[in-house]
C-alpha atoms as a PDB file:
ATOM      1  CA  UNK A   1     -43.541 -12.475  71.703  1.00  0.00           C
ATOM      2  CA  UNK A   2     -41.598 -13.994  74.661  1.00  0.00           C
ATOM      3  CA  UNK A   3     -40.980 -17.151  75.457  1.00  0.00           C
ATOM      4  CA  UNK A   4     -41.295 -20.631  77.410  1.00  0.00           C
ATOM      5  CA  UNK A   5     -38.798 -23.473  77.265  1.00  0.00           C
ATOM      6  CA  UNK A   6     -37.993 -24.777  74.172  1.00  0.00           C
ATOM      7  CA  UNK A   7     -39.735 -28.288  73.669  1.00  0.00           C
ATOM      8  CA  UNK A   8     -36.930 -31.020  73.194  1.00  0.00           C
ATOM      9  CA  UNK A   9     -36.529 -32.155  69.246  1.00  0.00           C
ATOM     10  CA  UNK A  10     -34.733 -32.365  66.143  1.00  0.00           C
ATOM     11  CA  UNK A  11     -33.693 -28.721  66.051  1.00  0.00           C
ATOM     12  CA  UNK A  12     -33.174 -28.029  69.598  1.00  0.00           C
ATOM     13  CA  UNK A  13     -31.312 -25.158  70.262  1.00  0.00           C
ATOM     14  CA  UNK A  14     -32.046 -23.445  66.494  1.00  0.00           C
ATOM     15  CA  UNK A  15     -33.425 -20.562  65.435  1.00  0.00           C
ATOM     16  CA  UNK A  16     -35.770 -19.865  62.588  1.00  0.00           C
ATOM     17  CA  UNK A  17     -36.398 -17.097  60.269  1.00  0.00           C
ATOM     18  CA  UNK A  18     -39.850 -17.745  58.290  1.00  0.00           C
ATOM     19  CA  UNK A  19     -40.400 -14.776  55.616  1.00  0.00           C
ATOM     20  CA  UNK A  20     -44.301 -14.986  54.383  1.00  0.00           C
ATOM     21  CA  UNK A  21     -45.544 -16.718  58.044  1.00  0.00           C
ATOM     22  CA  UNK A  22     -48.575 -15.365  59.058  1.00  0.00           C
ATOM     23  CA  UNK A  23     -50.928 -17.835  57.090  1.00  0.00           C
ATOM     24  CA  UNK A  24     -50.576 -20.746  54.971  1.00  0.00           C
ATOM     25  CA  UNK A  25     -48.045 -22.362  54.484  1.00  0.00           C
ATOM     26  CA  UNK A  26     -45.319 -20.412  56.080  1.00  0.00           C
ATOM     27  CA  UNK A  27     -47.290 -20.189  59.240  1.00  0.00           C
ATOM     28  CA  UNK A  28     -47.473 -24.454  59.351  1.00  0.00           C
ATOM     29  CA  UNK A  29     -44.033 -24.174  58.790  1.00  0.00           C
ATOM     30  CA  UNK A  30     -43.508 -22.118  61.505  1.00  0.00           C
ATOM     31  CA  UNK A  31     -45.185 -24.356  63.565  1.00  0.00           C
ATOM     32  CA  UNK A  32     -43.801 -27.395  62.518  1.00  0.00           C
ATOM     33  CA  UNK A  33     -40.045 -26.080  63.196  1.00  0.00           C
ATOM     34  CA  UNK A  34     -40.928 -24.757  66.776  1.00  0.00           C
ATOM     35  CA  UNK A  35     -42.694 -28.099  67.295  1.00  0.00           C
ATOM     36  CA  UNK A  36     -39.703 -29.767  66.753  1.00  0.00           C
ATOM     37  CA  UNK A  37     -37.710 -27.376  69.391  1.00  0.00           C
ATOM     38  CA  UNK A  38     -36.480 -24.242  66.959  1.00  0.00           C
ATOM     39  CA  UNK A  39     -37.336 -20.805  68.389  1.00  0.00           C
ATOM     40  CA  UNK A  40     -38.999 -19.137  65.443  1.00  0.00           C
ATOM     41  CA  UNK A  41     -39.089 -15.555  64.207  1.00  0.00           C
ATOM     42  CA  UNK A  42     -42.672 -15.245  62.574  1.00  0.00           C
ATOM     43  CA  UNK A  43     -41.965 -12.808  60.009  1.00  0.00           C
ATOM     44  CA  UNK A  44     -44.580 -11.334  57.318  1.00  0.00           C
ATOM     45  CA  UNK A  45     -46.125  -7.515  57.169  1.00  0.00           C
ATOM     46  CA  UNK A  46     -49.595  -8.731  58.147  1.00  0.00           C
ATOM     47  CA  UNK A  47     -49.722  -7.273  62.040  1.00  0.00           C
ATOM     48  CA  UNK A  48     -53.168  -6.189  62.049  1.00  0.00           C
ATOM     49  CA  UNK A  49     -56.306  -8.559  60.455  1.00  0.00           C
ATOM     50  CA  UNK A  50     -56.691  -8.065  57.093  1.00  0.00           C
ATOM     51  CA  UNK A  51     -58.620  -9.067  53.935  1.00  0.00           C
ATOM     52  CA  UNK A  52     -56.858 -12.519  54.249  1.00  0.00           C
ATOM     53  CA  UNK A  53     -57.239 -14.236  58.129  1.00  0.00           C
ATOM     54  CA  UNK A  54     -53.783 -14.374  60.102  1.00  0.00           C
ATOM     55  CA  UNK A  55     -51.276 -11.722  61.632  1.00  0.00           C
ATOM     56  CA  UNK A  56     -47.558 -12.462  62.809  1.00  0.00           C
ATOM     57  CA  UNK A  57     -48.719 -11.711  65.966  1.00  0.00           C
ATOM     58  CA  UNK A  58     -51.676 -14.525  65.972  1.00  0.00           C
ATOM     59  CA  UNK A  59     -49.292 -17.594  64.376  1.00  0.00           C
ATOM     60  CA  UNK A  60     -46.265 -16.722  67.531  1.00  0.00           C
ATOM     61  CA  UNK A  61     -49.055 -16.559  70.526  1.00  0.00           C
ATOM     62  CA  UNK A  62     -50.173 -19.926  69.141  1.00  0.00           C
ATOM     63  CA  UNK A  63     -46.672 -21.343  69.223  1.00  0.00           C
ATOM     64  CA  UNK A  64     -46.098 -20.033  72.893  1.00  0.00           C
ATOM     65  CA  UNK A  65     -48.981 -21.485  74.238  1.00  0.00           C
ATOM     66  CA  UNK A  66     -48.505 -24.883  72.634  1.00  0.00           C
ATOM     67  CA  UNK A  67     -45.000 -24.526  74.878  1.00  0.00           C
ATOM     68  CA  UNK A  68     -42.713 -22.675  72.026  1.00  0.00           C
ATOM     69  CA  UNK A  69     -40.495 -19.848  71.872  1.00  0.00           C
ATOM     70  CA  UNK A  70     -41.818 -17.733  68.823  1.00  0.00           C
ATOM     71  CA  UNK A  71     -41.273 -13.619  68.284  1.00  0.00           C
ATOM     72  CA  UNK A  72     -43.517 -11.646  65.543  1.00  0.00           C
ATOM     73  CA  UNK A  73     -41.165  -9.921  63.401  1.00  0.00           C
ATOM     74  CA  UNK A  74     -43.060  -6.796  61.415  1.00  0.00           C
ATOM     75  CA  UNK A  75     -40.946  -7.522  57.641  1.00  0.00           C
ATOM     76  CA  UNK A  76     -41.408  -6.503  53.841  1.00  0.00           C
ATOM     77  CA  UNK A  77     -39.636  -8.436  51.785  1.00  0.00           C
ATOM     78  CA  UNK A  78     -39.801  -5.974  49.373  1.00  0.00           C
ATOM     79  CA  UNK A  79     -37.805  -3.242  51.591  1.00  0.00           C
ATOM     80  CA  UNK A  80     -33.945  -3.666  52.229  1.00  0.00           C
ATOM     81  CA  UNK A  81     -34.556  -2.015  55.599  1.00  0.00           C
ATOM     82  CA  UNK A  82     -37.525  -3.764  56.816  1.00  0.00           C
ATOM     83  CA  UNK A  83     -35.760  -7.325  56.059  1.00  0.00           C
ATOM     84  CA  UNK A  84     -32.326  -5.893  57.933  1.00  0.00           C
ATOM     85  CA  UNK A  85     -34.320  -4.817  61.023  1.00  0.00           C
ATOM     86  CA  UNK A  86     -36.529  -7.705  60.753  1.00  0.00           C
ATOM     87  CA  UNK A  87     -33.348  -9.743  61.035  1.00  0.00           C
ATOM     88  CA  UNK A  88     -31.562  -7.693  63.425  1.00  0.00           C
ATOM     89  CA  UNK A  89     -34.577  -7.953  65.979  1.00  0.00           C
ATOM     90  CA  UNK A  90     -34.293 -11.836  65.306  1.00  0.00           C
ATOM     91  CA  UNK A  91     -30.434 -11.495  66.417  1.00  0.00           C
ATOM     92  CA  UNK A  92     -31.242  -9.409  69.467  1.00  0.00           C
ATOM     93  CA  UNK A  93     -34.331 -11.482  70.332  1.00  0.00           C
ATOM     94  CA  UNK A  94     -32.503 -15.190  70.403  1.00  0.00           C
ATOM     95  CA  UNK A  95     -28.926 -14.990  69.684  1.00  0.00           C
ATOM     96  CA  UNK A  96     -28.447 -15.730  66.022  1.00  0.00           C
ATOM     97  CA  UNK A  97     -29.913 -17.452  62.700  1.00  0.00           C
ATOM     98  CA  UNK A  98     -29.819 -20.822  61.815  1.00  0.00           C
ATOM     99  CA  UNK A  99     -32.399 -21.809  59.948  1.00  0.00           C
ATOM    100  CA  UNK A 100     -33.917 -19.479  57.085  1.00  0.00           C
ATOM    101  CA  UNK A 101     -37.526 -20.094  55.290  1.00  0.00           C
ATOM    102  CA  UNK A 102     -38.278 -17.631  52.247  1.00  0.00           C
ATOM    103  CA  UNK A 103     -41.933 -18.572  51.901  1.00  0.00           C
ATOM    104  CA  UNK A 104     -43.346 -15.016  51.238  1.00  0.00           C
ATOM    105  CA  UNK A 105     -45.111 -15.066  48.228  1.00  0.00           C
ATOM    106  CA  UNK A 106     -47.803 -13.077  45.717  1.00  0.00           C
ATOM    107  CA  UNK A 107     -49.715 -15.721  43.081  1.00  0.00           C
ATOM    108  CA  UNK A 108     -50.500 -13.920  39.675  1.00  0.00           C
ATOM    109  CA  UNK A 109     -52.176 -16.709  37.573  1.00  0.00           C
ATOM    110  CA  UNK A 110     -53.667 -14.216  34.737  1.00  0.00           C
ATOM    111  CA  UNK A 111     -51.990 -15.294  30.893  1.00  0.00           C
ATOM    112  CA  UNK A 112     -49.201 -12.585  29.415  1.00  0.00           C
ATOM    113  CA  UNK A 113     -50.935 -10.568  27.359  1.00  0.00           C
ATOM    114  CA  UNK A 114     -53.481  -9.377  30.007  1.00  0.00           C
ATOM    115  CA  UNK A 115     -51.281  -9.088  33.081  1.00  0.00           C
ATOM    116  CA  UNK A 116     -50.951  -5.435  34.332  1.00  0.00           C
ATOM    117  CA  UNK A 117     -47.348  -4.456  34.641  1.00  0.00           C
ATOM    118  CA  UNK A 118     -47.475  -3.821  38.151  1.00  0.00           C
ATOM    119  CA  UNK A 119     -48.434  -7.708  38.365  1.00  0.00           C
ATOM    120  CA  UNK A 120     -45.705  -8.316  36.661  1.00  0.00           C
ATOM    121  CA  UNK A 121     -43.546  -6.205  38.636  1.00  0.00           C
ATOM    122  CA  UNK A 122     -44.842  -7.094  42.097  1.00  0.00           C
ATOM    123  CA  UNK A 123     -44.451 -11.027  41.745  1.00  0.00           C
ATOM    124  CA  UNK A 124     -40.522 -10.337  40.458  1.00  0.00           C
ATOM    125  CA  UNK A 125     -40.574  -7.553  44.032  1.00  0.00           C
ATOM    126  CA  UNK A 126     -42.217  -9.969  46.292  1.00  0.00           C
ATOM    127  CA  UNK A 127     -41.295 -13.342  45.078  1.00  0.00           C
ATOM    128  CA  UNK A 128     -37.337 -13.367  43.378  1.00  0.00           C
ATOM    129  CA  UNK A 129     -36.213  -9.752  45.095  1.00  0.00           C
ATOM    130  CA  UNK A 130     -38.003 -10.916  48.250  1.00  0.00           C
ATOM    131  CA  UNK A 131     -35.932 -14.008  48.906  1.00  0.00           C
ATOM    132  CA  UNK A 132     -32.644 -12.251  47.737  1.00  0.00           C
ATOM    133  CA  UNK A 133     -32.977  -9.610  50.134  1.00  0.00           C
ATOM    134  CA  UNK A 134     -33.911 -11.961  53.208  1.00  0.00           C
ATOM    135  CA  UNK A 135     -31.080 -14.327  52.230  1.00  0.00           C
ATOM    136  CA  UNK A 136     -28.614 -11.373  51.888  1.00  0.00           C
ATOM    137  CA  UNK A 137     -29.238 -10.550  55.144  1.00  0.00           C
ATOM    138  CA  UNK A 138     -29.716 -13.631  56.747  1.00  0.00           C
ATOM    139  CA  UNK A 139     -26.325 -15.430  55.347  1.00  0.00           C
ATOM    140  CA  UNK A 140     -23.780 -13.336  58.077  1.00  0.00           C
ATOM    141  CA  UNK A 141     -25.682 -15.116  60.704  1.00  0.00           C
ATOM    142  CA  UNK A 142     -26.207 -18.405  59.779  1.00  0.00           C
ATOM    143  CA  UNK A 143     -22.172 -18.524  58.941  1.00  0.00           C
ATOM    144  CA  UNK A 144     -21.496 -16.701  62.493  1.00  0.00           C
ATOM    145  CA  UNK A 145     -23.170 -20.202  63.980  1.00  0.00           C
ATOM    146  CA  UNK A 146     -20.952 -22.269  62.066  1.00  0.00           C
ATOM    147  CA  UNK A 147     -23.743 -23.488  59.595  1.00  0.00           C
ATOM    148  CA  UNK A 148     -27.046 -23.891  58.789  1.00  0.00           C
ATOM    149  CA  UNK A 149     -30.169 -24.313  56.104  1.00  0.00           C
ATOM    150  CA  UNK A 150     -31.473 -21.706  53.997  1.00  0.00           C
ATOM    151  CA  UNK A 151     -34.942 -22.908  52.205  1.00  0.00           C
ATOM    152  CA  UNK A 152     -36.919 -20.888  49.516  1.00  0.00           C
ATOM    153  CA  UNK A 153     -40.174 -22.451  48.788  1.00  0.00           C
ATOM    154  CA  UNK A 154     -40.910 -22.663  45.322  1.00  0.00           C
ATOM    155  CA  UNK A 155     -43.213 -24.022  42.873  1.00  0.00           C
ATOM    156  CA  UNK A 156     -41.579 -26.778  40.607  1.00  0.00           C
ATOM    157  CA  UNK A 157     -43.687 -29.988  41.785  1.00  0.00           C
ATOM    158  CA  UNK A 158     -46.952 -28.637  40.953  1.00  0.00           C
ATOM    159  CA  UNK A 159     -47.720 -30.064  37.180  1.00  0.00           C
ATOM    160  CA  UNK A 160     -50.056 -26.471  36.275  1.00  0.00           C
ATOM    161  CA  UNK A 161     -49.484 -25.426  32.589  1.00  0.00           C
ATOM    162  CA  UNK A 162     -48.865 -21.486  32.422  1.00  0.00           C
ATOM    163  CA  UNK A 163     -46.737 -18.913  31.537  1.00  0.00           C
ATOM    164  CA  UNK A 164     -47.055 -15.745  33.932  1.00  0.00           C
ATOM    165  CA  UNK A 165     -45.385 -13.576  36.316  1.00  0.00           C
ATOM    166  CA  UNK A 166     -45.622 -15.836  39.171  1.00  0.00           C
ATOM    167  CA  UNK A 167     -43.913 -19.245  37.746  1.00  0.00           C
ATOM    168  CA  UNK A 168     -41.644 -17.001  35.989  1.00  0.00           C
ATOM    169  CA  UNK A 169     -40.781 -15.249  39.232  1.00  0.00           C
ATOM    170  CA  UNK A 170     -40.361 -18.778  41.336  1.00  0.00           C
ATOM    171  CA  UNK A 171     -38.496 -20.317  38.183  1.00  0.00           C
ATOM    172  CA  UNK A 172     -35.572 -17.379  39.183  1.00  0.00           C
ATOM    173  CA  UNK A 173     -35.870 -17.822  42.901  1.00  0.00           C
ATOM    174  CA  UNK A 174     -34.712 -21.635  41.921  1.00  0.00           C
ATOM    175  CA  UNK A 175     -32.322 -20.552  39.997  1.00  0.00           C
ATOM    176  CA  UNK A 176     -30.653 -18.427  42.498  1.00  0.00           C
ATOM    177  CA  UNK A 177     -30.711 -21.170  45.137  1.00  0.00           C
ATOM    178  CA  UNK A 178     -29.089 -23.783  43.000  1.00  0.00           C
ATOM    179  CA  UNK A 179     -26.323 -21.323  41.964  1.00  0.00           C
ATOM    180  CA  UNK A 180     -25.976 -19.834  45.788  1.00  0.00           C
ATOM    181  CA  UNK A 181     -25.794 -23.545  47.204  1.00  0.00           C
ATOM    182  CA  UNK A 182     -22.334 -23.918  45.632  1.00  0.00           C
ATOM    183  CA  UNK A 183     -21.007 -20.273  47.197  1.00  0.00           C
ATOM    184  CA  UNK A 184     -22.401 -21.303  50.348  1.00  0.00           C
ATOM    185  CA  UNK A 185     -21.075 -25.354  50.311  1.00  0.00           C
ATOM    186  CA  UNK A 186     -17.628 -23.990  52.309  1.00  0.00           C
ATOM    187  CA  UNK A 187     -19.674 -22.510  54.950  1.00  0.00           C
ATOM    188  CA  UNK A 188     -21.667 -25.188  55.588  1.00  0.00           C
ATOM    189  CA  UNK A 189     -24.510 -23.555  54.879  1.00  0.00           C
ATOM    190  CA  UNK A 190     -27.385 -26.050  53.336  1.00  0.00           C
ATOM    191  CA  UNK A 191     -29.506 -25.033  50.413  1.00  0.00           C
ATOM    192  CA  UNK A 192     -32.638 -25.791  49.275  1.00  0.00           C
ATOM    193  CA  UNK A 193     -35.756 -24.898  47.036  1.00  0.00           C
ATOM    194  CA  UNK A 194     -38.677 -26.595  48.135  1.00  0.00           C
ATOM    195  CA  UNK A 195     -41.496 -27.088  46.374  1.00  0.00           C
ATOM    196  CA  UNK A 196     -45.669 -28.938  46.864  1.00  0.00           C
ATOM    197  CA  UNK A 197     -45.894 -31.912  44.856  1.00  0.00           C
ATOM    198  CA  UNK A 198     -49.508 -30.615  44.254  1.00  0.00           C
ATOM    199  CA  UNK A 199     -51.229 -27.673  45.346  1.00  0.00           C
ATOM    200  CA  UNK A 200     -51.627 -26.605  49.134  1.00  0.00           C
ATOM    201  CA  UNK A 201     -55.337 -24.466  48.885  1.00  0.00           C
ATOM    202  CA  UNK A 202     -53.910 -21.818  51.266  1.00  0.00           C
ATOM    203  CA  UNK A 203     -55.853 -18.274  51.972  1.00  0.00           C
ATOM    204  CA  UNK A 204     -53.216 -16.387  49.331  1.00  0.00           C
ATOM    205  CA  UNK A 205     -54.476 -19.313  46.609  1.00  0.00           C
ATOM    206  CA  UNK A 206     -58.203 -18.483  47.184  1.00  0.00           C
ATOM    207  CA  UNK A 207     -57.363 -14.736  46.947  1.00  0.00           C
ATOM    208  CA  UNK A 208     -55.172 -14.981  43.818  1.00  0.00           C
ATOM    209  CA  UNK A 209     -56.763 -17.971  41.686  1.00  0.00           C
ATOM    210  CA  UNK A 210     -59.105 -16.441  40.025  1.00  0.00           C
ATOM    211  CA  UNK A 211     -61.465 -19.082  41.280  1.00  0.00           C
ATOM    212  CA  UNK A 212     -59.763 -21.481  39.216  1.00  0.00           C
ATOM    213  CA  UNK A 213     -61.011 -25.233  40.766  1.00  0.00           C
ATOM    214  CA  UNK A 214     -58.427 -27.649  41.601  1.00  0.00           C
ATOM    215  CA  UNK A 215     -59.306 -31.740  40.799  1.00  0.00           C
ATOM    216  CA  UNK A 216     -59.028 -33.211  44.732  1.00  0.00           C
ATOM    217  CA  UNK A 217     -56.682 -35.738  43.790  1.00  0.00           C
ATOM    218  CA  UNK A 218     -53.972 -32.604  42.984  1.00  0.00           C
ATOM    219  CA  UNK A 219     -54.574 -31.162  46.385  1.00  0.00           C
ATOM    220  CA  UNK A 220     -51.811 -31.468  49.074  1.00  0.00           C
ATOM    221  CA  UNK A 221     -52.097 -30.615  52.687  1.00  0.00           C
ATOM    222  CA  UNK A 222     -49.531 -27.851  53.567  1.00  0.00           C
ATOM    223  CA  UNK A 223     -48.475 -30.749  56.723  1.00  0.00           C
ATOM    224  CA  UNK A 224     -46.561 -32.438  53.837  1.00  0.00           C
ATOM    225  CA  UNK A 225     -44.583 -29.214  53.248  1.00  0.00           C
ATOM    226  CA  UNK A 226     -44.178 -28.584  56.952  1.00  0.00           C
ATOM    227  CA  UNK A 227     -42.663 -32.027  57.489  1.00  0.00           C
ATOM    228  CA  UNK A 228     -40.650 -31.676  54.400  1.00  0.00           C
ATOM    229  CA  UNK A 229     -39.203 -28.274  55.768  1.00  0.00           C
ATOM    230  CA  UNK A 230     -38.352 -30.071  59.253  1.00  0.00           C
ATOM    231  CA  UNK A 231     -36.140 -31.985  57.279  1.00  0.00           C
ATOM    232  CA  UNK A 232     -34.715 -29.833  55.199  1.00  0.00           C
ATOM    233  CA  UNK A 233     -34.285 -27.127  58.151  1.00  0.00           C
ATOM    234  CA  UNK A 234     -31.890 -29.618  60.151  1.00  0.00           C
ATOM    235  CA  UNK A 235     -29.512 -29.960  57.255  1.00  0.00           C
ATOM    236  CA  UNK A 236     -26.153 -28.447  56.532  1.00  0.00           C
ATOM    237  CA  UNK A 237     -23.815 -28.880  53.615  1.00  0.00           C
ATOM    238  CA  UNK A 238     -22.974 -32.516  54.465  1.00  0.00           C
ATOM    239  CA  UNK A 239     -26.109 -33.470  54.205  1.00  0.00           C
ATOM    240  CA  UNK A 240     -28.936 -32.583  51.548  1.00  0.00           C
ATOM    241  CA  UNK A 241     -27.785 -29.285  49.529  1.00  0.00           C
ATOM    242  CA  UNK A 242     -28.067 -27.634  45.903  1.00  0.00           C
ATOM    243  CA  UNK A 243     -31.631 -29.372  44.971  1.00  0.00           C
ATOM    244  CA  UNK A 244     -35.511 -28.660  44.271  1.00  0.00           C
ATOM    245  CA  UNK A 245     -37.296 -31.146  46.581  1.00  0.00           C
ATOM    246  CA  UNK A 246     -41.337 -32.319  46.061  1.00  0.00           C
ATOM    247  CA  UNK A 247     -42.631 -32.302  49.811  1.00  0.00           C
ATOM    248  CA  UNK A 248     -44.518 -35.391  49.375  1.00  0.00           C
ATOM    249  CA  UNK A 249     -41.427 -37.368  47.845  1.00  0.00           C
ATOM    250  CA  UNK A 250     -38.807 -35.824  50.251  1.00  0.00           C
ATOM    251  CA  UNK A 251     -41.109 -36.357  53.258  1.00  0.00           C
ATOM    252  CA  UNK A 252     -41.722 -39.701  52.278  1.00  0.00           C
END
């Protein structure tokens, strides 16, 4: 979706790539970096209305009429070719890539010994091949610009006992960031995981819970991981690199 002047702010002149940004929250994210002046690729395969409320389409119409420059980027994380022309389009649309958030995500909460392989399969597809493949594609650019942030949001801060696909899946998507962040250092090319202190009650959580009920006190409002992702999103290798932050703490 085309554009309007960029509103003046910490990442003025930046672009964003938010994987997973059609609801929830990538799509605060999204927000929250255009907010602060980024132009902002809104990137996710939801383009028509669904089971779950949000499209690409609806999150970058809301950031151009609040006075942003936002594009909806059709992308499955899953597919090599849908993230590379997802990116190119990106490119062609705004110049470049500085600034990449891998926030799609699938939530399996069922225990081991019931969970379907093709569970088990999807959240390792969606959730630790998903962010490989956008950050593969993604790193070219944001070295062409002489720097940048890559962010994967992950799951660390939330204190929920469990062993299933999905913390498996987000333990390996940490894993690969803290390794990649030392690859990346000479490029100055931040790195980041970035994780809710406690748990953001987004449309995919309702969908995927199982209904499980969440105490209020260990709810967070996904603002707290928006503001934490403004941070991160304006760092490069001097600055904050190679670590899982807790929204709440870092935004603190």
């Amino acid at each position: 979706m085309s554009v309007r002047e960029a509103p003046h702010g910490s990442l003025a002149g930046k672009v964003a790539f938010v994987a997973g940004a059609s609801r929830g929250i990538g799509a605060t994210i999204a927000r929250a970096l255009a907010a602060e002046g980024s132009a902002v690729a809104v990137a996710a395969r939801s383009e028509q209305p669904g089971k779950l409320a949000g499209t690409i389409g609806s999150v970058a119409a809301e950031i151009v009429e609040a006075g942003g420059r936002a594009v909806a980027v059709p992308c499955d994380v899953t597919s090599e070719a849908s993230v590379n022309h997802a990116v190119a389009a990106t490119v062609s649309e705004f110049g470049g890539i500085d600034i990449l958030v891998a926030n799609a995500g699938v939530l399996w909460l069922g225990p081991v010994e019931t969970t379907p392989l093709k569970r088990w399969q999807l959240c390792l597809d969606v959730n630790l091949t998903g962010v490989f493949l956008v950050t593969k594609a993604v790193i070219p650019h944001v070295r062409a610009r002489g720097g940048g942030s890559l962010i994967a949001i992950t799951t660390t801060g939330v204190d929920m006992p469990g062993a299933n696909a999905y913390w498996v899946s987000k333990a390996a998507a940490e894993r690969l960031y803290l390794g990649l962040a030392a690859d990346l250092r000479c490029d100055n090319i931040a790195v980041n995981c970035l994780s809710p202190s406690r748990v953001v009650l987004t449309e995919g959580w309702h969908a995927g819970s199982a209904g499980m009920q969440v105490p209020p006190e260990m709810v967070e409002p996904p603002e707290a991981m928006a503001r934490a992702a403004v941070l991160l999103a304006g760092q490069d290798a001097a600055g904050i690199t190679g670590t899982v932050q807790r929204s709440e703490e870092l935004a603190r």
